[in-house]
PDB file of N, CA and C in Angstrom:
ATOM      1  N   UNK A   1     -35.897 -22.081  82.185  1.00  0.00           N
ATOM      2  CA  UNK A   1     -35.846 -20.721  82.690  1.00  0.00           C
ATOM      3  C   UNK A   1     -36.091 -19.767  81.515  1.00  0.00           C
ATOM      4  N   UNK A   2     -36.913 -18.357  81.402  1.00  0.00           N
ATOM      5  CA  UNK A   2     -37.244 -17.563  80.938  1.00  0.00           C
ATOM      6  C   UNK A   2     -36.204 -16.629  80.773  1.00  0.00           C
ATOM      7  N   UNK A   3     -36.251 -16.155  79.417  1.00  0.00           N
ATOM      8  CA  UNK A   3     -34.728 -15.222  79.028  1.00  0.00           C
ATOM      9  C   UNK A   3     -35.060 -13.762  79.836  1.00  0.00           C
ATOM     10  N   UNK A   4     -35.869 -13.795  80.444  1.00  0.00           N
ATOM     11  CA  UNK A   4     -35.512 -12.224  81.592  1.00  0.00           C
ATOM     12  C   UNK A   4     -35.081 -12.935  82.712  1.00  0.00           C
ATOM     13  N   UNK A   5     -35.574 -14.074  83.163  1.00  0.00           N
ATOM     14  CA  UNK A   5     -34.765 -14.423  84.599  1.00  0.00           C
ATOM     15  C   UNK A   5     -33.297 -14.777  84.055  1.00  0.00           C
ATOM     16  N   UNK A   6     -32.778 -15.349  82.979  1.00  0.00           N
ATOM     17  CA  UNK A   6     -31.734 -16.019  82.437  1.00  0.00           C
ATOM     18  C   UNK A   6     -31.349 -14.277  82.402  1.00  0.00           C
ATOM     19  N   UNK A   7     -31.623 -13.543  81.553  1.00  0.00           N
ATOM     20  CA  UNK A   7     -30.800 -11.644  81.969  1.00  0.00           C
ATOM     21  C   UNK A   7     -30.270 -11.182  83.044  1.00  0.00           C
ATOM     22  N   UNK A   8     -31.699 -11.285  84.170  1.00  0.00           N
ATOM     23  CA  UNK A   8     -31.259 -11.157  85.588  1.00  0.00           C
ATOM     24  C   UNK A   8     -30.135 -11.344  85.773  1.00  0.00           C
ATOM     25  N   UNK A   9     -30.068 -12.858  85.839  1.00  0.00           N
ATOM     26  CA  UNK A   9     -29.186 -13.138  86.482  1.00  0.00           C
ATOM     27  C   UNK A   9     -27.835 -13.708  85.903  1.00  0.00           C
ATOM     28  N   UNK A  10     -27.709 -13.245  84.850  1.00  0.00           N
ATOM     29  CA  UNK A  10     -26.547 -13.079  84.328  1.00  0.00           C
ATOM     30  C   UNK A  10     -26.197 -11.210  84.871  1.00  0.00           C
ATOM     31  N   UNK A  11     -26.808 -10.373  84.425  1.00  0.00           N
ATOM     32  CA  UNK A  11     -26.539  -9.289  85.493  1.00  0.00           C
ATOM     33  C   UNK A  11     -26.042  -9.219  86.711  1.00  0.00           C
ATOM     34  N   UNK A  12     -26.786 -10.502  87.429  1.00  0.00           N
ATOM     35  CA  UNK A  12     -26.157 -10.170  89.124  1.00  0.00           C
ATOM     36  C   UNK A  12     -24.820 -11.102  89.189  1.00  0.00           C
ATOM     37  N   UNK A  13     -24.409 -11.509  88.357  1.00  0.00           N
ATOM     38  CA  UNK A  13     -23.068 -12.056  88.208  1.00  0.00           C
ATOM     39  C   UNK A  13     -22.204 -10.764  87.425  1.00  0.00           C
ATOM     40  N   UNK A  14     -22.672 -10.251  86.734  1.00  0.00           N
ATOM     41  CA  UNK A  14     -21.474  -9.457  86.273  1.00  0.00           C
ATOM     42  C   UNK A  14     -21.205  -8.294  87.192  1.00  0.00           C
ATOM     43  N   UNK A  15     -22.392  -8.178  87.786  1.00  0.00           N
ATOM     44  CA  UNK A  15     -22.377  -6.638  89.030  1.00  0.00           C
ATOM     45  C   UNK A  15     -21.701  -7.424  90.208  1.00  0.00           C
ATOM     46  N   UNK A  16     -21.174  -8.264  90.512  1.00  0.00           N
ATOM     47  CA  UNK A  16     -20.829  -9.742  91.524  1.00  0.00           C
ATOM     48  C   UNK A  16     -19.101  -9.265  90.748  1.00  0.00           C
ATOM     49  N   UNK A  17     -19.154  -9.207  89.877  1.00  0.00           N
ATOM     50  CA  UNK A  17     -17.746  -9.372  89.438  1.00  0.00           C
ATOM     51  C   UNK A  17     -17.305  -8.186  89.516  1.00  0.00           C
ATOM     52  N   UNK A  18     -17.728  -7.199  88.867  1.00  0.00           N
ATOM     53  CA  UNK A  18     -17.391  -5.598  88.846  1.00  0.00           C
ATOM     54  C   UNK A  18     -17.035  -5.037  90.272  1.00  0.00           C
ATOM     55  N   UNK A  19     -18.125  -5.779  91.481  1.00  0.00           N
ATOM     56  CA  UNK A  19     -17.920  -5.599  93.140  1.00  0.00           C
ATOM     57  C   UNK A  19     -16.500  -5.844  93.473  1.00  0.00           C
ATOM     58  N   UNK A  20     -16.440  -7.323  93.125  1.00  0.00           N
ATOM     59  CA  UNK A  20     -15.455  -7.775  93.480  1.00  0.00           C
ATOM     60  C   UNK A  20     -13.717  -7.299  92.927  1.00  0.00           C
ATOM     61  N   UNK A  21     -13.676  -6.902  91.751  1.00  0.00           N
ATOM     62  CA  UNK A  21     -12.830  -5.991  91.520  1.00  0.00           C
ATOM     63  C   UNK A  21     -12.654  -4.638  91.915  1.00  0.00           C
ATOM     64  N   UNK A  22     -13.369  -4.153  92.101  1.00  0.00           N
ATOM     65  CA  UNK A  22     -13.692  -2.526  92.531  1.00  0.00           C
ATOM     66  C   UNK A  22     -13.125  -2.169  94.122  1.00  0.00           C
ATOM     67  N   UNK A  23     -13.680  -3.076  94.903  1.00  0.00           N
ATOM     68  CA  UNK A  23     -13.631  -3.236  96.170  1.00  0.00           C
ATOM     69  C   UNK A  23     -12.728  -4.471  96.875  1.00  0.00           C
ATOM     70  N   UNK A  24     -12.470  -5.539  96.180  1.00  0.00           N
ATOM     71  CA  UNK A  24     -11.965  -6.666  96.438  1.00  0.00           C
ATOM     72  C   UNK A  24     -12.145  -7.423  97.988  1.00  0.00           C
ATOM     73  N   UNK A  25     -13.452  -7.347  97.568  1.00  0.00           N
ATOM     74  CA  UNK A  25     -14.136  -8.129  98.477  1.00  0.00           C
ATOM     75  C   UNK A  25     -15.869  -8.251  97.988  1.00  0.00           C
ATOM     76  N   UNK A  26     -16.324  -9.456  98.552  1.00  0.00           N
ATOM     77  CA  UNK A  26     -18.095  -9.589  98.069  1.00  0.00           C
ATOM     78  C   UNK A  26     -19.176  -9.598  99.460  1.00  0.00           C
ATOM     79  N   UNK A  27     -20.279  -9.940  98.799  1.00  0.00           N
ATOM     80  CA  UNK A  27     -21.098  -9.706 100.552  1.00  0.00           C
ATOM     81  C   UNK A  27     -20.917 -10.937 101.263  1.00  0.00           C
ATOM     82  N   UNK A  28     -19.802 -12.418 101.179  1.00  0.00           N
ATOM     83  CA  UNK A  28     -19.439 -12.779 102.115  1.00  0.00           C
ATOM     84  C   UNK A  28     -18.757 -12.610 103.237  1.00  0.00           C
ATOM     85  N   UNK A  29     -18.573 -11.102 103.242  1.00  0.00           N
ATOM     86  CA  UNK A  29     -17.051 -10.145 104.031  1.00  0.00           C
ATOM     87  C   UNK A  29     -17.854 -10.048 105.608  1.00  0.00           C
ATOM     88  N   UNK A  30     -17.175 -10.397 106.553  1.00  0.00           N
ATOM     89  CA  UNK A  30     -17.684 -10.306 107.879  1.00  0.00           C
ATOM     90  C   UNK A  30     -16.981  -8.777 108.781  1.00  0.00           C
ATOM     91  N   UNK A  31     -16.784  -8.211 107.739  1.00  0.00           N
ATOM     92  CA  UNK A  31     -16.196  -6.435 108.573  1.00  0.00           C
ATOM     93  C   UNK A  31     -17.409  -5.641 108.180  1.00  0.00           C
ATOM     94  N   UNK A  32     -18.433  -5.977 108.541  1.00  0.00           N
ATOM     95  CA  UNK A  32     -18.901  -4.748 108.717  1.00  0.00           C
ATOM     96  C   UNK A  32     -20.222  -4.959 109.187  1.00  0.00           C
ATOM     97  N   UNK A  33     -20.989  -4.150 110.221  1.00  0.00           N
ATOM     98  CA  UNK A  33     -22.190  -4.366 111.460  1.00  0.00           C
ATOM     99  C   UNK A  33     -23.421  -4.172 110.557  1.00  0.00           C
ATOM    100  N   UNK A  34     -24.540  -4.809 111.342  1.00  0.00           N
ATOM    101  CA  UNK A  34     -25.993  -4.229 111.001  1.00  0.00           C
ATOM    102  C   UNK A  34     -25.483  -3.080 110.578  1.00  0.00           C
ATOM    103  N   UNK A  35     -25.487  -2.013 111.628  1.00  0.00           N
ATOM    104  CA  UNK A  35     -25.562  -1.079 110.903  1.00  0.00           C
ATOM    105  C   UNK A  35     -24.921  -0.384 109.732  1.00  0.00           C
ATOM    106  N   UNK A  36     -23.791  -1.033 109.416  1.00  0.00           N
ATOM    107  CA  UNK A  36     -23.273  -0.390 108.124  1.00  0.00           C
ATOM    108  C   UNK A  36     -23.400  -0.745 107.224  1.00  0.00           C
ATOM    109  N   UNK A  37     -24.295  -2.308 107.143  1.00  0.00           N
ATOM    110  CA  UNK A  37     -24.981  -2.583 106.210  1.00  0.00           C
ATOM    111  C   UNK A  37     -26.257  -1.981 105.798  1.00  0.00           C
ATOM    112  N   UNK A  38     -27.048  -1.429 106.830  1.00  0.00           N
ATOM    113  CA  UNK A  38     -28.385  -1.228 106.404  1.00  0.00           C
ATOM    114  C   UNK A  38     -27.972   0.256 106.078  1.00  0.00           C
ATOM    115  N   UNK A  39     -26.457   0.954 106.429  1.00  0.00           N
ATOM    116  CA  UNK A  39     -26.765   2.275 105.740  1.00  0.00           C
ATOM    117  C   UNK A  39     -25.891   1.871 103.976  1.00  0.00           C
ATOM    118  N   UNK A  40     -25.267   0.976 104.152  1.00  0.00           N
ATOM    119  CA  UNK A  40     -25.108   0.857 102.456  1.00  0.00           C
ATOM    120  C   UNK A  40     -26.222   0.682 101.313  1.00  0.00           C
ATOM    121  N   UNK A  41     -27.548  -0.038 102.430  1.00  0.00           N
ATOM    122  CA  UNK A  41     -28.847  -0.079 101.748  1.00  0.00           C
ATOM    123  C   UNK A  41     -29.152   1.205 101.519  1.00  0.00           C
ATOM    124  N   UNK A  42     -29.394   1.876 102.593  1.00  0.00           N
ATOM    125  CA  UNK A  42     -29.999   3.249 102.415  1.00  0.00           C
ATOM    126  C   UNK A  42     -29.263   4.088 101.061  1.00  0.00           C
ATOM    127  N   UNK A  43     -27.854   3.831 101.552  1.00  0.00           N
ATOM    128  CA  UNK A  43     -27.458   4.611 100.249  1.00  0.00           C
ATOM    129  C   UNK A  43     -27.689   4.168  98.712  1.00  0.00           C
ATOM    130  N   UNK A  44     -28.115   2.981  98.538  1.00  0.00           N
ATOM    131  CA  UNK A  44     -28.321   2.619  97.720  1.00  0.00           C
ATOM    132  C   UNK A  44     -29.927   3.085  97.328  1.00  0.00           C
ATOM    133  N   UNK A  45     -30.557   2.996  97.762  1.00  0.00           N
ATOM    134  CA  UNK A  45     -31.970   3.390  98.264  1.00  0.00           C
ATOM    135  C   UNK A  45     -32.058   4.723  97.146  1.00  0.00           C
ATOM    136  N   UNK A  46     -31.723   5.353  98.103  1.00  0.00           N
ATOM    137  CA  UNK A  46     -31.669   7.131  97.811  1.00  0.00           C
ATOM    138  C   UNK A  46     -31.069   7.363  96.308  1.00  0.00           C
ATOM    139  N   UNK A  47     -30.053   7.086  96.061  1.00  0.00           N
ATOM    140  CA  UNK A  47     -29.894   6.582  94.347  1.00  0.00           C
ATOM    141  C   UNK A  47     -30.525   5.935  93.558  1.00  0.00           C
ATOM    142  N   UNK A  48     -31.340   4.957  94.000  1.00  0.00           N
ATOM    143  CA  UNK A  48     -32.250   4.421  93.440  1.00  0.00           C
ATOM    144  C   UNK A  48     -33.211   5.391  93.053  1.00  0.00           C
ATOM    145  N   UNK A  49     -34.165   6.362  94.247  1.00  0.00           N
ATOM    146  CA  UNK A  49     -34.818   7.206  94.150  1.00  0.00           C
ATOM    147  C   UNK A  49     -34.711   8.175  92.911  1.00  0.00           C
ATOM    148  N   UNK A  50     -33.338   8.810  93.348  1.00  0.00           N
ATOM    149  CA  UNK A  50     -32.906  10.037  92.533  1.00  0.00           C
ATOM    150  C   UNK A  50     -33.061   9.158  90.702  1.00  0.00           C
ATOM    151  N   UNK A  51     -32.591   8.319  90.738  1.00  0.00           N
ATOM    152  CA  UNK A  51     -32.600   7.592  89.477  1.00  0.00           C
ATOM    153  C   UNK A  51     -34.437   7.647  88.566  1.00  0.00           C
ATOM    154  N   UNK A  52     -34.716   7.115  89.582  1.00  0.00           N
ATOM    155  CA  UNK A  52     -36.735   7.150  89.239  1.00  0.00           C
ATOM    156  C   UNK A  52     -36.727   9.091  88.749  1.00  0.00           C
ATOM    157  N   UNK A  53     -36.522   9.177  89.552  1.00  0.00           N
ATOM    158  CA  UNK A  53     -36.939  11.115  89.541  1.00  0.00           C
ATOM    159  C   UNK A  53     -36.494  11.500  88.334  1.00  0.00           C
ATOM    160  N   UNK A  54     -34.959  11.133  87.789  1.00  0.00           N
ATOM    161  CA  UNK A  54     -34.654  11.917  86.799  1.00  0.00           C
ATOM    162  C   UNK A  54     -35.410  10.811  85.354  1.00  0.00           C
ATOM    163  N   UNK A  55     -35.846   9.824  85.485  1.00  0.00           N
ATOM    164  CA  UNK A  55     -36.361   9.212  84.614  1.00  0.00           C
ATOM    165  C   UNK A  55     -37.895   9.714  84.356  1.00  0.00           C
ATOM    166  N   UNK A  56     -38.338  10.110  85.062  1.00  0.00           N
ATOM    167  CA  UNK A  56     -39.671  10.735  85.258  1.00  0.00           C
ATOM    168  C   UNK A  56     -39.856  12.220  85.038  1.00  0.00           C
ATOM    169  N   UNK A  57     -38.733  13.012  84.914  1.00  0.00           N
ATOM    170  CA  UNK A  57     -38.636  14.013  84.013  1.00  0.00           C
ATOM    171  C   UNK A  57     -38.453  13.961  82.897  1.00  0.00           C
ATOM    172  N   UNK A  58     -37.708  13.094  82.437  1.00  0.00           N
ATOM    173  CA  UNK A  58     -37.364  12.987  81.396  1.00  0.00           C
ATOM    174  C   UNK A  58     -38.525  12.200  80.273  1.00  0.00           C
ATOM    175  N   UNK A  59     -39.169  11.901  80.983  1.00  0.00           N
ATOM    176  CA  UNK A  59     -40.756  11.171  80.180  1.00  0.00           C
ATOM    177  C   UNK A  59     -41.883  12.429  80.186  1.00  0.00           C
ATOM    178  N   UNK A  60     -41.812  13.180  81.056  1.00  0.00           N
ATOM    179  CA  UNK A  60     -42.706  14.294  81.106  1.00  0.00           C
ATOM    180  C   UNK A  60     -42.375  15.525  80.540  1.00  0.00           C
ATOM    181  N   UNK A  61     -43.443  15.989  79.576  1.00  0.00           N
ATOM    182  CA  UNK A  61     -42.898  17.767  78.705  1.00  0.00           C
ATOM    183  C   UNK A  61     -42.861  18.478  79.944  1.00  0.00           C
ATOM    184  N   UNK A  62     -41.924  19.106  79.426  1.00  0.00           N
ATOM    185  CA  UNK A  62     -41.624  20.415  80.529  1.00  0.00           C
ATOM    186  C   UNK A  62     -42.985  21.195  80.575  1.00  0.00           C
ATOM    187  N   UNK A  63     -43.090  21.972  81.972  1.00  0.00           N
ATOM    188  CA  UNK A  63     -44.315  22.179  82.484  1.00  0.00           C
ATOM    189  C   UNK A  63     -44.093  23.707  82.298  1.00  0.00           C
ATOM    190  N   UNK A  64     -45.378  24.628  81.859  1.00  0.00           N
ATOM    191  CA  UNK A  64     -45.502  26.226  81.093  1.00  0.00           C
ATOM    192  C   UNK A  64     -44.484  27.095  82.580  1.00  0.00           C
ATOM    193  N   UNK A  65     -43.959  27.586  82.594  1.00  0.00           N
ATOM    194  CA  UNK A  65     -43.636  28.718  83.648  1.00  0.00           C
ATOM    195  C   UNK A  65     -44.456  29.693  83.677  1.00  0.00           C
TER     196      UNK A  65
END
């Protein structure tokens, strides 16, 4: 295995652990529907977004007024 997949996924174990303390519970948890899963996606989504956006200002000179 390649030391970015070996990163990965040492990442999705520590974000696996941080879940699981935070919340004390993981995504084997059977409380909660389609739909409140696909809006935890969404919310995740939309942060994701906002995340790109402010990274993409921050690479670009500010524009003349």
């Amino acid at each position: 295995m390649d030391s970015v997949v070996t990163n990965v996924i040492e990442k999705f174990k520590q974000r696996s652990e941080i879940g699981q303390k935070k919340y004390g519970t993981n995504l084997d948890r059977k409380d909660l529907s389609m739909s409140q899963w696909i809006r935890h996606m969404q919310e995740e989504l939309m942060d994701a977004i906002l995340y790109l956006e402010k990274i993409h200002q921050l690479q670009e000179p500010p524009k003349p007024e």
